[in-house]
Protein backbone atom coordinates (compact mmCIF):
# COMPACT_ATOMS: atom_id res chain seq x y z
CA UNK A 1 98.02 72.27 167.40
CA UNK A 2 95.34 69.98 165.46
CA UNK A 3 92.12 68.42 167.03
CA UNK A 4 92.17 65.13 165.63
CA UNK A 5 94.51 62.18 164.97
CA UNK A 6 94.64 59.22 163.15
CA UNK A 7 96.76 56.68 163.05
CA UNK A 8 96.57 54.63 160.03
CA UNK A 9 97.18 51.04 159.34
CA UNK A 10 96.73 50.75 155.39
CA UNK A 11 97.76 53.42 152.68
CA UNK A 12 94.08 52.66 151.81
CA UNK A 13 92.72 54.33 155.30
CA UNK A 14 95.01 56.98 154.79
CA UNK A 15 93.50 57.94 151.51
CA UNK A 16 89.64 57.74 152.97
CA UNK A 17 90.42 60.07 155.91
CA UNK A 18 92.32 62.21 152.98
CA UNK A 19 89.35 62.46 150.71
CA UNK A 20 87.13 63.55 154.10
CA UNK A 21 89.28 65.58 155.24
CA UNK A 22 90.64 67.50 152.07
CA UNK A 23 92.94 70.38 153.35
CA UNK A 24 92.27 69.87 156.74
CA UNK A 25 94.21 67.06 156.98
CA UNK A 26 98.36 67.14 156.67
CA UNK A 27 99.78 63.42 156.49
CA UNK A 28 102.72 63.18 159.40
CA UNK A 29 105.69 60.56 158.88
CA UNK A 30 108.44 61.61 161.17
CA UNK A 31 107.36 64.70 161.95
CA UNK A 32 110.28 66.47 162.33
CA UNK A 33 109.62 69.39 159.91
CA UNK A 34 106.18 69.49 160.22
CA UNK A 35 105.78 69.83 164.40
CA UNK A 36 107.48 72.83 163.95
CA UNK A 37 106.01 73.75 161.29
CA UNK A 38 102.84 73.80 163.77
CA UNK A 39 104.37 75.17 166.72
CA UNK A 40 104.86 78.13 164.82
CA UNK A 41 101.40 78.09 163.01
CA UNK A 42 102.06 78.12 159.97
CA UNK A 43 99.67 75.84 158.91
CA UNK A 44 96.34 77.58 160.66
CA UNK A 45 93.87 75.37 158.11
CA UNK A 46 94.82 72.18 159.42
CA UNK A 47 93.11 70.02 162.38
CA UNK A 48 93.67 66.33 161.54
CA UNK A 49 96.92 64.98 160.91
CA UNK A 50 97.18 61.33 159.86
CA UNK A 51 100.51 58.77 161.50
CA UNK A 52 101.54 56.64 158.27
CA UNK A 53 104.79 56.02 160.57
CA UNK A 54 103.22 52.74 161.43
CA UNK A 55 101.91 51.23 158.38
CA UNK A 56 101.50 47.41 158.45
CA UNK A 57 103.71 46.60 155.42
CA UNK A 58 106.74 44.39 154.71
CA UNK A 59 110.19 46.00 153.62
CA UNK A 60 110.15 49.53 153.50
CA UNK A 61 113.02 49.31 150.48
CA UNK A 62 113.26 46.74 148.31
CA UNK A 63 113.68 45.62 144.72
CA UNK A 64 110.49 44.63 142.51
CA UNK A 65 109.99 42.32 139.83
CA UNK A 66 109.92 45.22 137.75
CA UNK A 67 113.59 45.74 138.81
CA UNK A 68 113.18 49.07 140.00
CA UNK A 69 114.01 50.29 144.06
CA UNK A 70 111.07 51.09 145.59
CA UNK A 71 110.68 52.82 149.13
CA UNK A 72 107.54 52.85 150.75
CA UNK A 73 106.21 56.25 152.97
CA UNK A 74 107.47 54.94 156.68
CA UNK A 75 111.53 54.77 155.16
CA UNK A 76 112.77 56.74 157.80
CA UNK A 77 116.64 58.28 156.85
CA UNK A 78 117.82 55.26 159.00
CA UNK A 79 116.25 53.11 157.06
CA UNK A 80 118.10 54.66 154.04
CA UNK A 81 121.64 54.32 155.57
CA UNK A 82 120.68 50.83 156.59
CA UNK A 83 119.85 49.40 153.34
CA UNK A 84 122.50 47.29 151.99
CA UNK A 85 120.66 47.61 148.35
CA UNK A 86 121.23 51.18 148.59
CA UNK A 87 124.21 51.19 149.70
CA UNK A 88 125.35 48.78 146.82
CA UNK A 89 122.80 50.26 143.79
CA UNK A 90 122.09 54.08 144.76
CA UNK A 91 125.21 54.83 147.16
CA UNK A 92 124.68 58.46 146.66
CA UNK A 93 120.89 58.45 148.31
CA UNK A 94 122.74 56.37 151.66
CA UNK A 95 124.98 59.61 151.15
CA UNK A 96 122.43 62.14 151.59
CA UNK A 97 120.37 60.24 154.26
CA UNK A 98 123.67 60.19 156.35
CA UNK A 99 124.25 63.83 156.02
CA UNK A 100 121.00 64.66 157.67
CA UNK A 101 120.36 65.92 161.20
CA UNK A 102 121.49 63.42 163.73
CA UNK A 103 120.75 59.51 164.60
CA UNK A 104 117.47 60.71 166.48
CA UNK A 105 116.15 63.02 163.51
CA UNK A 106 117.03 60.10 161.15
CA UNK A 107 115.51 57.78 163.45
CA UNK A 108 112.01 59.65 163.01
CA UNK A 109 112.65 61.50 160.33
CA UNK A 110 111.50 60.32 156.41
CA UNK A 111 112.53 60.34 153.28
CA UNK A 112 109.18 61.07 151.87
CA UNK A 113 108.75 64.11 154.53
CA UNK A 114 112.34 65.65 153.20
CA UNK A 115 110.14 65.32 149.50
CA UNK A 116 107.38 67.27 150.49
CA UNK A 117 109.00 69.72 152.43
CA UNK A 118 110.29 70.91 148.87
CA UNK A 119 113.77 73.27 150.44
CA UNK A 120 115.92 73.63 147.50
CA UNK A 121 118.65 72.48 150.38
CA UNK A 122 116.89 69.59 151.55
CA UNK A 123 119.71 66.58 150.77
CA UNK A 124 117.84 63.53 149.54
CA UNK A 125 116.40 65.61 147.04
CA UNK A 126 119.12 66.15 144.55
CA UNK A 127 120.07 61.93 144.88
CA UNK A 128 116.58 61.01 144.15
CA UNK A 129 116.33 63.76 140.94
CA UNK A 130 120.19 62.50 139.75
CA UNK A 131 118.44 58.80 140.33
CA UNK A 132 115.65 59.93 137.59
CA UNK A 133 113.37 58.78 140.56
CA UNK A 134 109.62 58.45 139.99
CA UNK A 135 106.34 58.94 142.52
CA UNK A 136 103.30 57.34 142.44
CA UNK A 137 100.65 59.95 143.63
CA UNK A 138 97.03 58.32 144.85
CA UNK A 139 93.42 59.74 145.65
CA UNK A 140 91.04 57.42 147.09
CA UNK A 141 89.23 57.73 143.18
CA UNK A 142 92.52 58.32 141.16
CA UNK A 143 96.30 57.52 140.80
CA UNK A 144 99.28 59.07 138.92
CA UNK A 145 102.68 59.41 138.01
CA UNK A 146 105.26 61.95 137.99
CA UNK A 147 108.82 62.16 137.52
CA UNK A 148 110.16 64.05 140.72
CA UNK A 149 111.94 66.36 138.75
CA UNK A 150 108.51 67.64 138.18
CA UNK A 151 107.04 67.28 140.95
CA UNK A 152 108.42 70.97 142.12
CA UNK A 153 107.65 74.09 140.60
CA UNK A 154 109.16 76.41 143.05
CA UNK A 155 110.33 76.89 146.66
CA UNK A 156 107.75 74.61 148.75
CA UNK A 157 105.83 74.31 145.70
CA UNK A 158 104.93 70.64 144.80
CA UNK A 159 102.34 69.11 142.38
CA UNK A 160 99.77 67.30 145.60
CA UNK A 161 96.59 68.18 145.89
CA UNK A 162 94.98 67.99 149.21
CA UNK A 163 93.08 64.77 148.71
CA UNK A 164 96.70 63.28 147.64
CA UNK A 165 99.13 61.37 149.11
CA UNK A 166 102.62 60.02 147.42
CA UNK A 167 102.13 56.23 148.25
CA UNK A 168 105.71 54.94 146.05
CA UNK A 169 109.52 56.55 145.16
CA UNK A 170 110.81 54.30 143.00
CA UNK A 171 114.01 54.42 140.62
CA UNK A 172 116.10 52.03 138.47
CA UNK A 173 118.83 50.92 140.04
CA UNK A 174 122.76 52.09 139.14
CA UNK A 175 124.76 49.65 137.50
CA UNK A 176 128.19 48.26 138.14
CA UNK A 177 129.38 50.96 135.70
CA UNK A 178 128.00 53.78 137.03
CA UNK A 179 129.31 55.62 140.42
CA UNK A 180 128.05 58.22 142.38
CA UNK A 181 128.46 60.59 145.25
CA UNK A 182 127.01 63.02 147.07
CA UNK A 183 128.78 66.33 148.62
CA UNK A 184 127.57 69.13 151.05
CA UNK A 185 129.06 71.89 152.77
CA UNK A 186 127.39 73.19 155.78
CA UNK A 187 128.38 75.76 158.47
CA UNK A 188 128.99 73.50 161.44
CA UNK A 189 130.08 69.96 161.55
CA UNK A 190 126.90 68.31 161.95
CA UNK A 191 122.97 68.96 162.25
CA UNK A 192 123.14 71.86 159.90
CA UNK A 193 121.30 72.54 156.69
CA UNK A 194 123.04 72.30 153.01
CA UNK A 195 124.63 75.66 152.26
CA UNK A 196 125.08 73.88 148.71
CA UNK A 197 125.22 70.02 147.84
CA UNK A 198 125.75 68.12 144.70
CA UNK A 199 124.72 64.67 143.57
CA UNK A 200 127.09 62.93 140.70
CA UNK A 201 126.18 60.03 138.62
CA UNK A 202 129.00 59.22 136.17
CA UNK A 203 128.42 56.04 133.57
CA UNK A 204 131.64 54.52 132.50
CA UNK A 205 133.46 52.69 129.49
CA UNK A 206 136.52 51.74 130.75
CA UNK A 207 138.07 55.40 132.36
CA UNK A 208 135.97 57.25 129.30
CA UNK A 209 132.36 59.39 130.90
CA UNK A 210 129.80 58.07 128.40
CA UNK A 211 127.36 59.97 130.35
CA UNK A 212 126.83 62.20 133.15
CA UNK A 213 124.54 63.13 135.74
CA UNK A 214 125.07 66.31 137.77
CA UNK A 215 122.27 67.71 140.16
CA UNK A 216 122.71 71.24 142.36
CA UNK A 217 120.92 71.75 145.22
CA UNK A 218 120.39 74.99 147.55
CA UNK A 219 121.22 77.34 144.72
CA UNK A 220 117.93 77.95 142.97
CA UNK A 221 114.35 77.93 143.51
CA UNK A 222 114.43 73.90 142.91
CA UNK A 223 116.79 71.18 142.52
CA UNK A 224 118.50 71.53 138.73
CA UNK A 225 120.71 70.05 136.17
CA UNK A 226 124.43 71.78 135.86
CA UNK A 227 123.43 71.19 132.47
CA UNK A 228 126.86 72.76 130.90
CA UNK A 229 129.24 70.38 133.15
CA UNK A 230 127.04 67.09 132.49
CA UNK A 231 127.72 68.16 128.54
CA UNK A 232 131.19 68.57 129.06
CA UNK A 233 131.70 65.66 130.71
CA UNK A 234 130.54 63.15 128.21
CA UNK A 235 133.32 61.10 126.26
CA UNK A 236 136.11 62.48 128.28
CA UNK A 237 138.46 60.85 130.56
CA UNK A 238 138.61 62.72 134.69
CA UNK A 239 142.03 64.06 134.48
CA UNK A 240 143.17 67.14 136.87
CA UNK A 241 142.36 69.51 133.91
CA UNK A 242 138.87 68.15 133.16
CA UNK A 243 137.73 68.16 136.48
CA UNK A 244 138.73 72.01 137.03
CA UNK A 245 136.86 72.64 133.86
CA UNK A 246 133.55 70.68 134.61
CA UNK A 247 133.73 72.46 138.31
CA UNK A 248 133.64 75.90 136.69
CA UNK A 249 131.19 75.18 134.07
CA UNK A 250 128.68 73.57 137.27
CA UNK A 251 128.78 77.42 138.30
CA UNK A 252 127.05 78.60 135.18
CA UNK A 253 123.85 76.92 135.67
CA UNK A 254 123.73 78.30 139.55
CA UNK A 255 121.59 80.97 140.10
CA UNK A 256 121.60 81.36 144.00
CA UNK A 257 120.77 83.93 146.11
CA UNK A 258 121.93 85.45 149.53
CA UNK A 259 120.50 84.90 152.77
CA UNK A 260 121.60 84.37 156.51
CA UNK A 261 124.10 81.39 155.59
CA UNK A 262 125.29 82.94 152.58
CA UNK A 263 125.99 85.19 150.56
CA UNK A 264 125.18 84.11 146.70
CA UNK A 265 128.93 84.46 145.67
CA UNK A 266 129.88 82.42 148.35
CA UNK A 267 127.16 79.98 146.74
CA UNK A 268 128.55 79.71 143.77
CA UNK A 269 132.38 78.99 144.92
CA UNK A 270 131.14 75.82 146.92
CA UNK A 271 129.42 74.93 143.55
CA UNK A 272 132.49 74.68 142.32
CA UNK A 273 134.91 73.34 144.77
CA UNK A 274 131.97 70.81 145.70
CA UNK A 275 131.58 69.22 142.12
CA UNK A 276 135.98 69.38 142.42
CA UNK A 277 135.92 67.30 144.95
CA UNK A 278 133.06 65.02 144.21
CA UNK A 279 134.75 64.20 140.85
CA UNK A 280 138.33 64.24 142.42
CA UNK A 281 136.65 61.55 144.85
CA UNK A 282 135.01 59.03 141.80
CA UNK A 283 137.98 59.65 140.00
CA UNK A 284 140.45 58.08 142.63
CA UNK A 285 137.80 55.45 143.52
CA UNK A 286 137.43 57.13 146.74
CA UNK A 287 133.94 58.13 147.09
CA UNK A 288 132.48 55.51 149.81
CA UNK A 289 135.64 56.78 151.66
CA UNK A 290 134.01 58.56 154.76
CA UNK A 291 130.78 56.53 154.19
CA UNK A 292 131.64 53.93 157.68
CA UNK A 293 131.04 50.28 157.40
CA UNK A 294 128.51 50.51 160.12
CA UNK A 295 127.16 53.62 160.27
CA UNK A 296 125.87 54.53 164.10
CA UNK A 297 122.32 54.15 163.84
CA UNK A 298 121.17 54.10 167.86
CA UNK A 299 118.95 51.08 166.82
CA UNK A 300 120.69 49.40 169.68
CA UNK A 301 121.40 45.58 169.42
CA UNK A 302 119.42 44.66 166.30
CA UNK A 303 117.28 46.70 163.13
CA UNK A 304 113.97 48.89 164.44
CA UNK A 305 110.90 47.46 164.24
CA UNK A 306 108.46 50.41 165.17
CA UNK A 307 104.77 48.99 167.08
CA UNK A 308 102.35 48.60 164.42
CA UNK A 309 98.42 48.92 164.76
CA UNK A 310 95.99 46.39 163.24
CA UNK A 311 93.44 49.19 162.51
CA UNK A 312 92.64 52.50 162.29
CA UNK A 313 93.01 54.76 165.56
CA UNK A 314 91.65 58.01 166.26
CA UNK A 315 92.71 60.38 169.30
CA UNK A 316 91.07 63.21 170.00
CA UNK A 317 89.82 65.12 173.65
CA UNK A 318 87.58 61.97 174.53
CA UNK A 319 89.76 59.21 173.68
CA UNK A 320 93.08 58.59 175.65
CA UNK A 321 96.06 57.10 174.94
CA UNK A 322 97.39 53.60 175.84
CA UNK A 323 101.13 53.38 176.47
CA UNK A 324 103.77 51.11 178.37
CA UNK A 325 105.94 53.75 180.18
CA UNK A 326 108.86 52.37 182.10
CA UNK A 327 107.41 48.91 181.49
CA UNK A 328 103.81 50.43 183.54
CA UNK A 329 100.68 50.16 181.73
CA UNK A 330 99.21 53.61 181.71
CA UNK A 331 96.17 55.46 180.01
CA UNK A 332 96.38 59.43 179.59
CA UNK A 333 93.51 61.64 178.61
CA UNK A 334 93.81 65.30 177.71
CA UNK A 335 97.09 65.16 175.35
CA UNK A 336 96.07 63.89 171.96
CA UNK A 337 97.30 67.52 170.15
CA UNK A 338 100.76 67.62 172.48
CA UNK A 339 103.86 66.34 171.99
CA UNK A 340 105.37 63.33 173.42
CA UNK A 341 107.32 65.16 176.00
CA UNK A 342 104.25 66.98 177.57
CA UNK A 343 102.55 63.88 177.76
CA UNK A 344 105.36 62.23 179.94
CA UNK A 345 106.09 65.22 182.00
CA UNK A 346 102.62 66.27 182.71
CA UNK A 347 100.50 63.76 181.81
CA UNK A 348 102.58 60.81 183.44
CA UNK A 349 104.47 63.00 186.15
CA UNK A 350 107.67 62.16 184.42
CA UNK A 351 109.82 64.94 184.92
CA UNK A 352 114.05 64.14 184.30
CA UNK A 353 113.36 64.62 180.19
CA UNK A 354 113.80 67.96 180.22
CA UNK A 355 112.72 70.97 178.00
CA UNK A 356 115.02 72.73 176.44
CA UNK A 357 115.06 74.38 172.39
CA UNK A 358 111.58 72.68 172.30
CA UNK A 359 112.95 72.58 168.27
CA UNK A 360 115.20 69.48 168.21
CA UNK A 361 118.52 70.74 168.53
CA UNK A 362 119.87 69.91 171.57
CA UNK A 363 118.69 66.83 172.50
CA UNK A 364 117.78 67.53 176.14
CA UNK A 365 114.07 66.33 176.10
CA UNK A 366 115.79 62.48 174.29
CA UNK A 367 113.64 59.51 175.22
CA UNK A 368 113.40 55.72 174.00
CA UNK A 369 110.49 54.82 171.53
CA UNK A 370 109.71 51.46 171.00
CA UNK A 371 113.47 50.91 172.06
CA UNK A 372 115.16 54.17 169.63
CA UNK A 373 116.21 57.56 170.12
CA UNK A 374 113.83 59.61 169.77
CA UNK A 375 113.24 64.04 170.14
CA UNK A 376 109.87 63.76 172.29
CA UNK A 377 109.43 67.48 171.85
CA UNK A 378 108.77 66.73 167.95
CA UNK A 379 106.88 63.58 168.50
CA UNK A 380 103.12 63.91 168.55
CA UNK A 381 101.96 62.44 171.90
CA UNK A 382 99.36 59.72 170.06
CA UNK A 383 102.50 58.16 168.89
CA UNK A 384 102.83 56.82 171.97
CA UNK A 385 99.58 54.53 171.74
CA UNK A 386 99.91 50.67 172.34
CA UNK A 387 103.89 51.77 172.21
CA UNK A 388 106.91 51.12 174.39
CA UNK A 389 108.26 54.40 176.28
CA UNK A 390 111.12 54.17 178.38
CA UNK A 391 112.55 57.62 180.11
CA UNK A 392 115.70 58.67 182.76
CA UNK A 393 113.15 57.26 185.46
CA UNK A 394 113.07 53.68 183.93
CA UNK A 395 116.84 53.37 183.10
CA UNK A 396 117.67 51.10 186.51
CA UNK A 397 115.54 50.03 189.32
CA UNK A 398 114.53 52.74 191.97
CA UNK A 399 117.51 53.20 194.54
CA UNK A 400 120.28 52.15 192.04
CA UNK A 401 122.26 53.18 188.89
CA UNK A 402 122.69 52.03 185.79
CA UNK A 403 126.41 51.42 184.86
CA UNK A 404 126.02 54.08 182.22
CA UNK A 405 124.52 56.58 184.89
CA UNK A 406 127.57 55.71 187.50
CA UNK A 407 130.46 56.22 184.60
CA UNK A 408 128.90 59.46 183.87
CA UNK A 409 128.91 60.31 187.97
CA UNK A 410 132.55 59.28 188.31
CA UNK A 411 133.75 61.41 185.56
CA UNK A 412 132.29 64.37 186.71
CA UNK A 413 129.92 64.61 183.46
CA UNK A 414 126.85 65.72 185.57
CA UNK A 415 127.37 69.14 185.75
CA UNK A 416 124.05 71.07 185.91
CA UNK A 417 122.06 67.94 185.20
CA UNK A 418 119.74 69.60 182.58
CA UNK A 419 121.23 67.76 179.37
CA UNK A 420 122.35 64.58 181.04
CA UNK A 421 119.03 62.38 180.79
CA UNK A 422 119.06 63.30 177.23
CA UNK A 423 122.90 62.02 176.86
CA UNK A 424 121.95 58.92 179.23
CA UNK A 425 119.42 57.58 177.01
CA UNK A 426 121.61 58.07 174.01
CA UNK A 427 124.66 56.20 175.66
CA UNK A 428 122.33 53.53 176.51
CA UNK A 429 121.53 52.55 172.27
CA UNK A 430 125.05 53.61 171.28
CA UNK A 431 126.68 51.02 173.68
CA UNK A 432 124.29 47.96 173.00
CA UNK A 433 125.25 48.83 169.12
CA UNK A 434 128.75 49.39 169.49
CA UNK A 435 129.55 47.60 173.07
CA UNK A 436 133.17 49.07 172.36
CA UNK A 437 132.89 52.36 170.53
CA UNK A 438 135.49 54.44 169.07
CA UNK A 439 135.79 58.16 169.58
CA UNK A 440 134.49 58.66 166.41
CA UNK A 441 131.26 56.56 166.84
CA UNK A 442 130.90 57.77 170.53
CA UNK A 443 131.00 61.76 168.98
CA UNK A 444 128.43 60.75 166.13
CA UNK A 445 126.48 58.86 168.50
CA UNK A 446 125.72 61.74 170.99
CA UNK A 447 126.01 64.59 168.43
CA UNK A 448 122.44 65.11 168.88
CA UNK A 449 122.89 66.07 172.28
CA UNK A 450 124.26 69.42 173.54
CA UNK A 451 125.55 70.24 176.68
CA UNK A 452 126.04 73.79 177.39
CA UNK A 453 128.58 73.41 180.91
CA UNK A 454 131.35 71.40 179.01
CA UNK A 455 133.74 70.67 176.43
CA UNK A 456 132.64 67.11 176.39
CA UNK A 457 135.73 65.55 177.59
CA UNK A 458 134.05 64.08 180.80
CA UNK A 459 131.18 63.15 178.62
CA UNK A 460 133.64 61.10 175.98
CA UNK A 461 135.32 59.48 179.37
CA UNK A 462 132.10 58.55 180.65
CA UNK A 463 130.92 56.49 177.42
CA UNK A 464 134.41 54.54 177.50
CA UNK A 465 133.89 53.81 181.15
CA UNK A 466 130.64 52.77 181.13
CA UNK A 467 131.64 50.38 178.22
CA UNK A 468 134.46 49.25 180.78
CA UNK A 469 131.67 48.37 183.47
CA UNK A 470 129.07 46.96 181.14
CA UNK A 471 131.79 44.63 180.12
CA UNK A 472 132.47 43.28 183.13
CA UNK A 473 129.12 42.76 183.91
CA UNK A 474 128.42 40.40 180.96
């Protein structure tokens, strides 16, 4: 899929290999739009991509002397959700993070990447445009700014030249006046793309809108303004009867189209019931509602720190990679342009991940990362270099079980076996974060794993009892 790859230390290295390299070279974060975007060749100019997931740096978000939030390229969604100073001063972006994929996409996946893929429905998108948000854009010879509301100039369209990378998001933070949410309506509970979503940021006096902020995503080429409801909504107070009025008026400024999710009446209805409900929701105070206190993560007992590299590293067919596997030192040749899981299956003889949408869907191929979740089939294998691996093999010593691995035997959740490594590895995080889970946590915990032989039932009676026996064993 590419012939060489770097991975970079410094935004500086980035930016040499970038001015080298030109359009040869795509810049990979998580990953998880991009690999596919591979696998299926759609990208036929490219041969180097360059890792910036492990950039020697300090906070990925944090608050400058210049009093704006900045997030640096390596945020990964997780990082998002995590953030207690977005969760306090830009609650709608901890929103949109949280309505992404599932904990192993957002444990890979990256804000920036959601950016650049430039999908009218991608969610983080419409937070960071209501947010006024900014991006630094750097060359190795020049540097830039652009608000990100003009960064796009079409569907997958975006204002980065080859040579470019965006090295800074940064926004002013919302004040103790101002509220926001952010809405989407998809066509299955979770791990589904926006059919429509809306970002709302309302500044107050009292229970009077002095201004409004109302951004519409998934129903035209780009992200936009529902221009004619932010109007209305200035100087008035959020009764029943203004909030029916600013819903219908968000329609006006819709232009969507119809395609296999939707028709573009359809479209336009969820504009307005969306912006209903958003408002309904800042009206009663209600917004952070089904936001949890501690969202699952599958970081397992304390935050991700990914394995960082103290220079530049380039794999290509000569130059193996170095990983910890199981807690064994090995060195593979011969895999630098696969993915993760081929390198443990064929290159390490590591067979019980399993291949199954080869797409990140179901969850089947899951495997631990430097101690995280993570979809090997959409990992490059180089990520793997100086890293920690651990797979089904290395979950308890040879000739025993793991308590996890015996709850899931004694509730009959084996079935056909293909989808349980994937759901043992996930188990594993989810019980060292939450050592007694709810049903809730326990069903957004494994959501990124399918099993095709069940109803899950065994599977939700296997997590409790496995908490049961890890209990006692403390």
């Amino acid at each position: 899929m590419w012939n060489k790859y770097w991975t970079v230390s410094t935004i500086e290295e980035t930016l040499d290999i970038l001015a080298e390299e030109k359009e040869k070279a795509r810049i990979i974060a998580g990953g998880t739009d991009l690999m596919l975007e591979l696998k299926h060749e759609l990208h036929p100019q490219v041969e180097t991509l360059v890792d910036v997931s492990r950039l020697q740096s300090g906070e990925v978000i944090w608050q400058g002397p210049d009093g704006f939030i900045h997030i640096r390229p390596n945020a990964t969604h997780n990082h998002i959700i995590h953030s207690a100073l977005l969760k306090q001063k830009a609650f709608l972006l901890s929103q949109a993070s949280y309505s992404i994929g599932t904990p192993q996409i957002r444990n890979t996946g990256t804000i920036y990447g959601n950016l650049i893929t430039a999908s009218p429905a991608n969610d983080t998108i419409p937070a960071l445009v209501a947010l006024d948000a900014m991006l630094e854009i750097r060359s190795k010879s020049s540097r830039r700014t652009v608000a990100l509301r003009d960064f796009y100039y079409g569907v997958r369209k975006i204002d980065l030249k080859p040579a470019e990378m965006v090295t800074d998001v940064y926004f002013k933070p919302l004040q103790d006046n101002q509220h926001s949410v952010f809405l989407k309506f998809m066509l299955r509970k979770v791990h589904a793309i926006s059919v429509v979503n809306v970002a709302i940021i309302l500044t107050m006096e009292q229970d009077t809108i002095r201004t409004a902020v109302v951004t519409l995503g998934a129903v035209a080429p780009t992200i936009i303004h529902a221009q004619r409801c932010e109007e209305y909504l200035q100087g008035k107070v959020l009764t029943a009867e203004v909030i029916g009025k600013a819903a219908d008026r968000a329609v006006q400024d819709a232009t969507p189209i119809s395609d296999i999710r939707a028709s573009d009446q359809y479209r336009s209805r969820l504009v307005a019931v969306l912006v209903k409900n958003a408002l309904q929701a800042l009206a009663a105070g209600e917004e952070k509602k089904d936001f949890p206190e501690k969202p699952v993560l599958l970081w397992g007992s304390k935050p991700y720190q990914p394995s960082t590299l103290n220079t530049p590293t380039l794999h290509n067919a000569t130059i193996p990679i170095k990983s910890v596997i199981n807690g064994k030192e090995q060195t593979i040749a011969g895999y630098h342009d696969q993915t993760l899981l081929k390198l443990i299956r064929e290159g390490a003889g590591l067979t019980g991940s399993k291949l199954g949408c080869g797409e990140g869907e179901c969850g089947a191929c899951t495997m631990l990362l430097d101690g995280i979740p993570v979809l090997s089939c959409l990992i490059p294998a180089p990520r793997a270099h100086e890293a920690q691996v651990k797979t089904i093999e290395g979950v308890a010593p040879a000739g025993t079980m793991h308590p996890v691995q015996q709850a899931y035997v004694d509730e009959g959740a084996v079935q056909c076996g293909f989808c349980t490594p994937g759901f043992i590895m996930s188990t594993l995080t989810l019980l060292e974060e939450f050592p007694h889970p709810s049903k809730e946590e326990i069903e957004i915990g494994l959501a990124g794993n399918i099993c095709r032989c069940t109803g899950y039932y065994s599977i939700l009676r296997a997590v409790d009892k496995a908490a049961e026996l890890m209990e006692n064993q403390r």
